[in-house]
Protein backbone atom coordinates (compact mmCIF):
# COMPACT_ATOMS: atom_id res chain seq x y z
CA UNK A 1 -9.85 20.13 -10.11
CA UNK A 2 -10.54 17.80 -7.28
CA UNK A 3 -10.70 13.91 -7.89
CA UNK A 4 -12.98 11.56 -7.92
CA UNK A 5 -12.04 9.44 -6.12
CA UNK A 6 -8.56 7.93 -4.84
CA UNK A 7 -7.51 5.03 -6.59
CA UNK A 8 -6.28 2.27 -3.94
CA UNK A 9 -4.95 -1.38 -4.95
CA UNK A 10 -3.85 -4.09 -2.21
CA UNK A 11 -1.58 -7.16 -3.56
CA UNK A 12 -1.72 -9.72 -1.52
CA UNK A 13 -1.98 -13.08 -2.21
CA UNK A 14 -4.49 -14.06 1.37
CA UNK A 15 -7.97 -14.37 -0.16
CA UNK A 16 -9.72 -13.11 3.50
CA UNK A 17 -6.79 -10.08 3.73
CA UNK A 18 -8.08 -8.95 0.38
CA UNK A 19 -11.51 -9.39 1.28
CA UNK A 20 -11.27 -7.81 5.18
CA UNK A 21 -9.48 -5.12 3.13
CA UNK A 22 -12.01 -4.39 0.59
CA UNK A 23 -14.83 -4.49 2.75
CA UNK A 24 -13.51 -1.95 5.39
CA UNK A 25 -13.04 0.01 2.21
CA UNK A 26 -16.64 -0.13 1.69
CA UNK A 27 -17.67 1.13 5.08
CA UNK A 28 -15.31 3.92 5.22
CA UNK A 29 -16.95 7.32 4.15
CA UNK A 30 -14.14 8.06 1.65
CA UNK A 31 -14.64 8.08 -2.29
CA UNK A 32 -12.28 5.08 -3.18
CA UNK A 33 -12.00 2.85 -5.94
CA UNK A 34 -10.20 -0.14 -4.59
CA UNK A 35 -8.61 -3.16 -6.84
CA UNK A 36 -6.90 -5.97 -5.65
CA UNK A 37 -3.98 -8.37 -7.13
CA UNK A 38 -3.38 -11.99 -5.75
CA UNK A 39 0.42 -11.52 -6.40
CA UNK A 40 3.26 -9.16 -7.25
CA UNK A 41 3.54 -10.66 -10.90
CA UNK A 42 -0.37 -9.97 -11.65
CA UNK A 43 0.43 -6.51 -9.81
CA UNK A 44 3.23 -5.77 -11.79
CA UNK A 45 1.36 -7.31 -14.88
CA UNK A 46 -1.20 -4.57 -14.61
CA UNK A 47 1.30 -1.59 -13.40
CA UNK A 48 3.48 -2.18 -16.59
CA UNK A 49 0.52 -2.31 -18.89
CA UNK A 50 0.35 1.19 -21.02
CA UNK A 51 -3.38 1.88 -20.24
CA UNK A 52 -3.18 1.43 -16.56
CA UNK A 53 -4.53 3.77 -13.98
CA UNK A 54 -1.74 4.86 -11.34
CA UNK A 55 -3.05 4.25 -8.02
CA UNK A 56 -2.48 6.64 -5.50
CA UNK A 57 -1.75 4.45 -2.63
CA UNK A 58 -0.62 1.15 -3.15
CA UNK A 59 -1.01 -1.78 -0.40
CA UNK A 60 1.83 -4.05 -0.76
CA UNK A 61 2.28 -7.40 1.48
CA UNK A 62 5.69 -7.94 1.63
CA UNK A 63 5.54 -12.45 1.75
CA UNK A 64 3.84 -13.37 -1.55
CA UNK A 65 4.60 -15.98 -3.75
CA UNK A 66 5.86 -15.53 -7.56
CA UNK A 67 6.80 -12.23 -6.69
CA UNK A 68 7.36 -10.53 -3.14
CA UNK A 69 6.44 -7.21 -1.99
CA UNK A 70 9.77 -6.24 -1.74
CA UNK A 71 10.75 -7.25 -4.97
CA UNK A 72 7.57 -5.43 -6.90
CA UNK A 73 8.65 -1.92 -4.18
CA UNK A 74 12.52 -2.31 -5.96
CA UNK A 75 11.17 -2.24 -9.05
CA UNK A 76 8.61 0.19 -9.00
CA UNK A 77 10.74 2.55 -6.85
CA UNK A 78 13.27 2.41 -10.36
CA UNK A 79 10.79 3.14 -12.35
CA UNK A 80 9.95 6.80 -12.82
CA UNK A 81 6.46 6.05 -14.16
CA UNK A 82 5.83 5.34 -10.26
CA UNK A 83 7.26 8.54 -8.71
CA UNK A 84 4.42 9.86 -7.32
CA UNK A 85 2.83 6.53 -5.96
CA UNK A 86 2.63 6.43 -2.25
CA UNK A 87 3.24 3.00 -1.35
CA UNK A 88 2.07 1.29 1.79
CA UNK A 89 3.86 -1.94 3.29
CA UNK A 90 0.68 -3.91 4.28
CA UNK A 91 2.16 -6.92 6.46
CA UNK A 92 2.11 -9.37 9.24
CA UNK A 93 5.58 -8.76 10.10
CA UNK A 94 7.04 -6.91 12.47
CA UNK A 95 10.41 -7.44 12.25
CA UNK A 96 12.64 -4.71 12.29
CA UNK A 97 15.09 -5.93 9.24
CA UNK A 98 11.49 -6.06 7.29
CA UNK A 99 10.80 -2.61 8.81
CA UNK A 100 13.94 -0.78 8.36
CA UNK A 101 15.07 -2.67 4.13
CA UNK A 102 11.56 -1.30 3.03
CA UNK A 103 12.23 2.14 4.35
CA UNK A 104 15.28 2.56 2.92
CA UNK A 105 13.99 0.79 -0.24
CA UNK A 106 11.36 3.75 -0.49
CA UNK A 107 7.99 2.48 0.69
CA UNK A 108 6.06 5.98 2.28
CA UNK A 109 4.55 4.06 5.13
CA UNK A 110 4.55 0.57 7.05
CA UNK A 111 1.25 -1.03 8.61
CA UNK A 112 1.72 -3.97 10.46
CA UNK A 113 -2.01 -5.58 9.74
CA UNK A 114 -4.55 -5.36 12.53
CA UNK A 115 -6.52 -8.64 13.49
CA UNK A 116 -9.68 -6.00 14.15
CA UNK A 117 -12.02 -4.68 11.57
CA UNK A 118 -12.69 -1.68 13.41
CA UNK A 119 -8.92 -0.58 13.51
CA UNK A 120 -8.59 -1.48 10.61
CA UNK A 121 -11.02 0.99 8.80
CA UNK A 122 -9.35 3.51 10.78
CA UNK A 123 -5.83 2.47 9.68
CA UNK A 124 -6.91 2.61 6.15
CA UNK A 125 -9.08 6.29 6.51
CA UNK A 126 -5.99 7.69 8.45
CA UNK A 127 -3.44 6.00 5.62
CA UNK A 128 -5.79 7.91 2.42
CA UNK A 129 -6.20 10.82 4.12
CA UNK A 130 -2.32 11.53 4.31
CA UNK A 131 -0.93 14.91 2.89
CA UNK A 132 1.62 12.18 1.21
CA UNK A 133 3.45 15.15 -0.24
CA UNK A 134 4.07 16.65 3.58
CA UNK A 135 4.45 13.11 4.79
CA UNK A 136 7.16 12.08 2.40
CA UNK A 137 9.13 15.62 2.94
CA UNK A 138 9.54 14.76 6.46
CA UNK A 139 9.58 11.30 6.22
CA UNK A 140 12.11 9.78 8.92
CA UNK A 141 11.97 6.43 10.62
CA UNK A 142 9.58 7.27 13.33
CA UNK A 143 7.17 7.99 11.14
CA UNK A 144 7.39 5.42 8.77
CA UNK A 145 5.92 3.04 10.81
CA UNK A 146 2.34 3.55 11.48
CA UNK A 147 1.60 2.74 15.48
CA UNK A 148 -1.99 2.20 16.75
């Protein structure tokens, strides 16, 4: 049986990334259902909570306070619960150390955030459309990062 809808949640803890974020969401022609988390302790919060609903793609900036992105991606990449979540890194950095530690951490994909709403909504249609099971059998450095 088909779903739904895909299940998407963003934590990030910049109030007009969550909202460019959401909106493109809106505009896209895909059936999502799209929550959003200010930090990775209210992420995490929710994620541990027994009634949740698993997304299938999580957004994850990496530079949040209380709890980074790369600190919620450790421990949701040891938790079994999470196997199957594809995880996107969802940042303003570029940087190559930020790049290569979340690979090898486990994210599926890394998305360097686009200053344009119209690349943006593309980013995001290309990044939920992903056969993440083909992606992540093949996954390799080049590409990990997505490149617009």
């Amino acid at each position: 049986m088909a779903k739904e809808h895909i299940n998407i949640i963003l934590a990030d803890d910049d109030e007009d990334d969550r909202l460019f974020f959401t909106d493109a969401f809106e505009e896209i022609k895909i059936n999502t259902k799209v929550a959003t988390y200010n930090d990775g302790v209210e992420l995490m919060d929710y994620l541990n909570n027994d009634n949740c609903i698993l997304p299938d793609v999580l957004f994850l900036d990496l530079n949040m306070p209380r709890k980074s992105g790369k600190e919620c991606l450790e421990e949701i990449r040891n938790n079994d619960k999470f196997q199957n979540v594809a995880i996107a890194i969802y940042s303003t950095s570029s940087s190559e150390e930020d790049i290569e530690n979340t690979f090898v951490q486990g994210a599926n994909i890394y998305i360097k955030k686009p200053n344009d709403f119209n690349l943006l909504k593309k980013i995001l249609s290309d990044v939920v459309t992903i056969n993440w099971q083909y992606h992540t059998s093949g996954l390799n450095k080049d590409n990990f990062l997505l490149r617009m």
